[in-house]
N, C-alpha and C. Protein backbone atom coordinates (compact mmCIF):
# COMPACT_ATOMS: atom_id res chain seq x y z
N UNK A 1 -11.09 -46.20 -5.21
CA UNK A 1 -10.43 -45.05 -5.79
C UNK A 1 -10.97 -43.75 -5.20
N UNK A 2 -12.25 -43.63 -5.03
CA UNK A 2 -12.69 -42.68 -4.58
C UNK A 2 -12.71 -42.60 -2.88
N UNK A 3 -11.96 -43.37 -2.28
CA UNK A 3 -12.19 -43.21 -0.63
C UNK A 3 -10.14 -42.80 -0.69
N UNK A 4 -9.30 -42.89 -1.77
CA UNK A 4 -7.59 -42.64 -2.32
C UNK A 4 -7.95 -41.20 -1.84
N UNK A 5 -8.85 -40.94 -3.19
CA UNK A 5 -8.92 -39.42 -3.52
C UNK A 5 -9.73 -38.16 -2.37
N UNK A 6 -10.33 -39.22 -1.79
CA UNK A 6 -10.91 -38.25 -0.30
C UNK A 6 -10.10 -38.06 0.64
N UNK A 7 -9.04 -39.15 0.91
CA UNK A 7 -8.26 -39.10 2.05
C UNK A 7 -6.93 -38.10 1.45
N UNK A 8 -6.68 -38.25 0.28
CA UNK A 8 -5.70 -37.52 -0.73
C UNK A 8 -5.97 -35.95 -0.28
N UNK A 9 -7.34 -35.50 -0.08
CA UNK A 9 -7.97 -33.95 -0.45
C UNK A 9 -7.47 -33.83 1.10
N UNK A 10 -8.18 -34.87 1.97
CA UNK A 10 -8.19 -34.48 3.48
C UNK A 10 -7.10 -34.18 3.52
N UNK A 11 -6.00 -35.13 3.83
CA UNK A 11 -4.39 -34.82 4.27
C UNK A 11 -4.30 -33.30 3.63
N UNK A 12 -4.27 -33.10 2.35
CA UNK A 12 -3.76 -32.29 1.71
C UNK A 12 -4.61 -30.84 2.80
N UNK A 13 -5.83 -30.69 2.98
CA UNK A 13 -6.68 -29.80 3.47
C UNK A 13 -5.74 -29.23 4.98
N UNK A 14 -6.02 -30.62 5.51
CA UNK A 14 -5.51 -30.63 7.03
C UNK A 14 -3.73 -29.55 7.44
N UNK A 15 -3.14 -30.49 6.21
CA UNK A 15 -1.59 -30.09 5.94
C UNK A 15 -1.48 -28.52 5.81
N UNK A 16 -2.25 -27.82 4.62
CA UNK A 16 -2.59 -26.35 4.60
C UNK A 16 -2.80 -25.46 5.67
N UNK A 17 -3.91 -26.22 6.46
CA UNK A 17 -4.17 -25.75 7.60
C UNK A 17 -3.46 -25.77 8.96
N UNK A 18 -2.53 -26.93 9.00
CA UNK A 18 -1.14 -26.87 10.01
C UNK A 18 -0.09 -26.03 9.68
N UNK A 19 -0.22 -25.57 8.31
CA UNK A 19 0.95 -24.63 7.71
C UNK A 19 0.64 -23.34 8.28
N UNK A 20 0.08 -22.88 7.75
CA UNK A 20 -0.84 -21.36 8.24
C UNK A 20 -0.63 -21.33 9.57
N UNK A 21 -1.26 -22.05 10.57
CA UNK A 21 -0.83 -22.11 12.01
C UNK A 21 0.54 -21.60 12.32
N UNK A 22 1.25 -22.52 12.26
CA UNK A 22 2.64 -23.13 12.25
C UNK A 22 3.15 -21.28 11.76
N UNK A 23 2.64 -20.57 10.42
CA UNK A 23 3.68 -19.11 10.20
C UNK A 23 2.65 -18.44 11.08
N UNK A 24 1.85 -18.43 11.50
CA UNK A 24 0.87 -17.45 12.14
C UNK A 24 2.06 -17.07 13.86
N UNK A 25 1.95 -18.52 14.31
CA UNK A 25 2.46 -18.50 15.28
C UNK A 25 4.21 -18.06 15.18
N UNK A 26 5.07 -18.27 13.74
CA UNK A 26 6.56 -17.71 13.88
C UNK A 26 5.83 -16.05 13.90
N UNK A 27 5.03 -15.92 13.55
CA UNK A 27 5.26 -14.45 12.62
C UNK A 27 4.90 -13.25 14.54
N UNK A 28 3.51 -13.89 15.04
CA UNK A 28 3.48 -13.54 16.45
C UNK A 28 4.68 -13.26 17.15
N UNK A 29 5.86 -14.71 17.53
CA UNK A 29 7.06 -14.59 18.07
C UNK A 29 7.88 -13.03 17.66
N UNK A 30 7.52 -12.40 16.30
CA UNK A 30 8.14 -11.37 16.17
C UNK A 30 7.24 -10.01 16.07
N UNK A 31 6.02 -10.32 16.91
CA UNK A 31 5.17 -8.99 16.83
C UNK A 31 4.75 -8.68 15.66
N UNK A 32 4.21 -9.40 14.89
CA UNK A 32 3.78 -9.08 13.53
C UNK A 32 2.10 -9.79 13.88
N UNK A 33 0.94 -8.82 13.95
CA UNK A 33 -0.29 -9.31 13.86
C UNK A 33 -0.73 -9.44 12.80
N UNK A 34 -1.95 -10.23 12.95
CA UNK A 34 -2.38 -10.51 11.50
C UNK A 34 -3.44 -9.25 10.90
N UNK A 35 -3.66 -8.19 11.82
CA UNK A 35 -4.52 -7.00 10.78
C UNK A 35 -3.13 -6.58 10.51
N UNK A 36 -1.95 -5.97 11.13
CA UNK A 36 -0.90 -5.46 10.19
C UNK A 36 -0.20 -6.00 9.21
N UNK A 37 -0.39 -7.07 9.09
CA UNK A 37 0.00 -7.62 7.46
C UNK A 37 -1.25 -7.59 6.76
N UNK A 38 -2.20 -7.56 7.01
CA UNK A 38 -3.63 -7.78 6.29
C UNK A 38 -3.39 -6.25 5.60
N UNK A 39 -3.57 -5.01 6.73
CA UNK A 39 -3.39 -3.52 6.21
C UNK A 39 -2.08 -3.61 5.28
N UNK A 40 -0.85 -4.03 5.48
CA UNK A 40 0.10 -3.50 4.98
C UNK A 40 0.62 -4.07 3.75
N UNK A 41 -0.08 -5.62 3.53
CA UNK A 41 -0.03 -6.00 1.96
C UNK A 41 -1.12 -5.69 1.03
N UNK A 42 -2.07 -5.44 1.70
CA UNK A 42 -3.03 -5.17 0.73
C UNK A 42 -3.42 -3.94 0.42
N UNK A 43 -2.54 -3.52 -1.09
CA UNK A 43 -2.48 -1.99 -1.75
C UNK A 43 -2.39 -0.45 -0.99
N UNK A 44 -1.48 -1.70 -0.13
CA UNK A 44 -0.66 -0.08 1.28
C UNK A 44 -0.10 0.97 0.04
N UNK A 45 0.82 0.38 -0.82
CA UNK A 45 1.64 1.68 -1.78
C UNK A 45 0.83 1.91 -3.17
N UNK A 46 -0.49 1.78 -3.32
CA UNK A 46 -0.87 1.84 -4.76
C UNK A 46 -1.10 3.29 -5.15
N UNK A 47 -0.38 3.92 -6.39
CA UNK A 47 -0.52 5.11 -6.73
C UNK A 47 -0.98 5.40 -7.73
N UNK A 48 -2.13 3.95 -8.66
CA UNK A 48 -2.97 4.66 -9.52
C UNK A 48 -4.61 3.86 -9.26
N UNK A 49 -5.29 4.73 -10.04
CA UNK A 49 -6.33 4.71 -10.36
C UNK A 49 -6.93 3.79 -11.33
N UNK A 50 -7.85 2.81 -11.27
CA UNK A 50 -7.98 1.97 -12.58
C UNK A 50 -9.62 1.77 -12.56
N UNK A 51 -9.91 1.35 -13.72
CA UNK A 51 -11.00 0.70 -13.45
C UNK A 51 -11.27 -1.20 -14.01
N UNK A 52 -12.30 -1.67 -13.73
CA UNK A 52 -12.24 -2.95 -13.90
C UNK A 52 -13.53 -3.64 -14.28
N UNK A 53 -13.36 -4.59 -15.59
CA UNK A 53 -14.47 -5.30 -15.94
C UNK A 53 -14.31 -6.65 -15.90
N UNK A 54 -15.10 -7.27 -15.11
CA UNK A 54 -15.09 -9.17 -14.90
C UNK A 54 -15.81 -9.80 -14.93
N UNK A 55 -15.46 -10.24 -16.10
CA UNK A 55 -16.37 -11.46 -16.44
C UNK A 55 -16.90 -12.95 -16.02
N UNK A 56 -17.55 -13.47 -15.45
CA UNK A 56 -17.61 -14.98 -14.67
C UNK A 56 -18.30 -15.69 -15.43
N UNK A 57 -18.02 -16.76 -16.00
CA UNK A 57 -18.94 -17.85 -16.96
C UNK A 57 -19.16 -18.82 -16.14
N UNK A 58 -20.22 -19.29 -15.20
CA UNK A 58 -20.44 -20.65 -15.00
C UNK A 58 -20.87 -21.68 -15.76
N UNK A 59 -21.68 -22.49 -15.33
CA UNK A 59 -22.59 -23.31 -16.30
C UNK A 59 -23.64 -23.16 -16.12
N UNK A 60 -24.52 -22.34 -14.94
CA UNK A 60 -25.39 -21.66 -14.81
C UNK A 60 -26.31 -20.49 -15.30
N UNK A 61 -24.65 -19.39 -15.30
CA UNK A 61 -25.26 -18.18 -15.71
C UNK A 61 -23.60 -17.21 -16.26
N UNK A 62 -24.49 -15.93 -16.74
CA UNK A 62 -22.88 -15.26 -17.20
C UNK A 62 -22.91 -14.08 -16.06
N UNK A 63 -21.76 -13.04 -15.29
CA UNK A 63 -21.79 -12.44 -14.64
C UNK A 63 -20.76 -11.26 -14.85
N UNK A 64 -21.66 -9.94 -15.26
CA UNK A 64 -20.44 -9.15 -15.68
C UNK A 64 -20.40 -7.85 -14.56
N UNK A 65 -19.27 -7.75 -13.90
CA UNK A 65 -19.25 -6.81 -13.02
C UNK A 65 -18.20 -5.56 -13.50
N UNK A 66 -18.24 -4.17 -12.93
CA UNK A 66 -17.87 -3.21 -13.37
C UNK A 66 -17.36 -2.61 -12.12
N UNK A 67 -16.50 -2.29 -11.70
CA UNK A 67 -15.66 -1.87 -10.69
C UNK A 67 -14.36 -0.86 -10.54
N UNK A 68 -14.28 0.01 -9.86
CA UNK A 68 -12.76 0.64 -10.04
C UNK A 68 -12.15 0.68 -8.67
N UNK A 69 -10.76 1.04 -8.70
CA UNK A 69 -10.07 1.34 -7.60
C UNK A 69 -9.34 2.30 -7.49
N UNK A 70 -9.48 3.23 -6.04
CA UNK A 70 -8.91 4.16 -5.90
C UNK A 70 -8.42 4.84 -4.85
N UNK A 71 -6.89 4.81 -4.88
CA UNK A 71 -5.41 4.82 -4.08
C UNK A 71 -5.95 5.82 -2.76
N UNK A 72 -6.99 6.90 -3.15
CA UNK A 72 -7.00 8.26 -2.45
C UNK A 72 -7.79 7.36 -1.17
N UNK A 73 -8.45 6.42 -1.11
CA UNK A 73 -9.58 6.27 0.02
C UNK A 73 -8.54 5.35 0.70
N UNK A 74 -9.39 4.56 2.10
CA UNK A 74 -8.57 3.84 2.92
C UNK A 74 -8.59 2.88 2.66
N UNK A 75 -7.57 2.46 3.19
CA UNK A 75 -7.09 0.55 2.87
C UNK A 75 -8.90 0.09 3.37
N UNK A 76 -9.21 -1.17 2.53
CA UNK A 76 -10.82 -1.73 2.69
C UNK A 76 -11.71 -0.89 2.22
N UNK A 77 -11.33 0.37 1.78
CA UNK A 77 -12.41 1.03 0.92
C UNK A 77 -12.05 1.37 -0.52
N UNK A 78 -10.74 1.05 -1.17
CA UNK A 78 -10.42 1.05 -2.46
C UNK A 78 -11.04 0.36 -3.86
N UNK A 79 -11.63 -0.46 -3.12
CA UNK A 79 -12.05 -0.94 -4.66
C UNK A 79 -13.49 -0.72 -4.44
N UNK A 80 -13.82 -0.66 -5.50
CA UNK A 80 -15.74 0.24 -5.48
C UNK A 80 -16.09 -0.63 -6.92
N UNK A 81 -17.41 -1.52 -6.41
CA UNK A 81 -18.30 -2.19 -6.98
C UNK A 81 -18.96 -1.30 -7.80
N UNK A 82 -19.08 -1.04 -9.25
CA UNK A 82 -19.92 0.46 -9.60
C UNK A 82 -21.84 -0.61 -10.19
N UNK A 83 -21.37 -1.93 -10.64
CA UNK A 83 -22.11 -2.02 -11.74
C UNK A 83 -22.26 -4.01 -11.61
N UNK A 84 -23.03 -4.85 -11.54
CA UNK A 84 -23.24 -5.73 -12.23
C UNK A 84 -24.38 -6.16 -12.79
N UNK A 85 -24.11 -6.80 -14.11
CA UNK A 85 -24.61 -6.89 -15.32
C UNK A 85 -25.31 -5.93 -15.96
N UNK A 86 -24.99 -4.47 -15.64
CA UNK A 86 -25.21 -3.59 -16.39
C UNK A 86 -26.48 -2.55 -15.04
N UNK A 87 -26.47 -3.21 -14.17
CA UNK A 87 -27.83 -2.81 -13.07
C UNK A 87 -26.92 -2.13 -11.69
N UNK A 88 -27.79 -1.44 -10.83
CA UNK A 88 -27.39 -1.56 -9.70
C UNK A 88 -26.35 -2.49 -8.88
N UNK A 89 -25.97 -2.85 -8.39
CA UNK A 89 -25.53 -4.21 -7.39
C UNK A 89 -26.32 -4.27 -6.07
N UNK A 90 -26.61 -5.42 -5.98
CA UNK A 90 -27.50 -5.51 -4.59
C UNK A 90 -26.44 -5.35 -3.15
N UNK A 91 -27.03 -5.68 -2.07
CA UNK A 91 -26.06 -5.85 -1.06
C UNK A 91 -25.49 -6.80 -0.99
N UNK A 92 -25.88 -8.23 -1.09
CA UNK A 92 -24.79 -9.52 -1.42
C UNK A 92 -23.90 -9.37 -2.38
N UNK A 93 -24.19 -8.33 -3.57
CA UNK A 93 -23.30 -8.50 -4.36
C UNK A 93 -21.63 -7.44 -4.06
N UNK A 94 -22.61 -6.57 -3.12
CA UNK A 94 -21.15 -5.10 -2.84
C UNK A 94 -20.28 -6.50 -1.38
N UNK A 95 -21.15 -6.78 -0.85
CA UNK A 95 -20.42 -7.65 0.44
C UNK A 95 -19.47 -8.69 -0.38
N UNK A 96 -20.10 -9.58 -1.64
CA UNK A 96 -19.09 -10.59 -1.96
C UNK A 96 -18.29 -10.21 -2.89
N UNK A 97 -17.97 -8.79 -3.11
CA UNK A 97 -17.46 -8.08 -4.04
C UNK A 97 -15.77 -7.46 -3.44
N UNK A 98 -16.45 -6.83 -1.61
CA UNK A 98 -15.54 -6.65 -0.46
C UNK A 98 -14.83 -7.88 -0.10
């Protein structure tokens, strides 16, 4: 059962990963790179301001982060890490935050 369910994950993994290819390469044929869809879906038209609290429960530990976003800065600099668990944020935490 468990060698079903490995080969089940693989195919499934592999398949994902021929997909992606497969539009990467239609989307090229029409001059579409992948930083200009990267820039242009991600909060190209956003016209407000918010802020944000998130919560993460593992079975480890609890993780509360404090964050806002804002329209005025450049695409990759909009969302701003302010706070987790009430402290500073380290640098792993602003990088896995980006």
């Amino acid at each position: 059962m468990k060698k079903i369910l490995f080969l089940m994950a693989l195919a499934i993994s592999v398949s994902a990963f021929a997909q992606k290819e497969e539009v990467m390469k239609k989307l090229q044929e029409y001059n579409f790179s992948n930083d200009f869809l990267t820039s242009s879906l991600k909060d190209a038209d956003a016209e407000h301001f918010f802020n944000v609290k998130t919560t993460t429960i593992n079975s480890s530990e609890t993780k509360v982060e404090e964050g806002k976003f804002d329209p005025s800065k450049e695409i990759g600099e909009r969302w701003i890490l302010l706070s987790v668990d009430g402290g500073t944020p380290s640098k792993k935490d602003l990088k896995n935050y980006d």
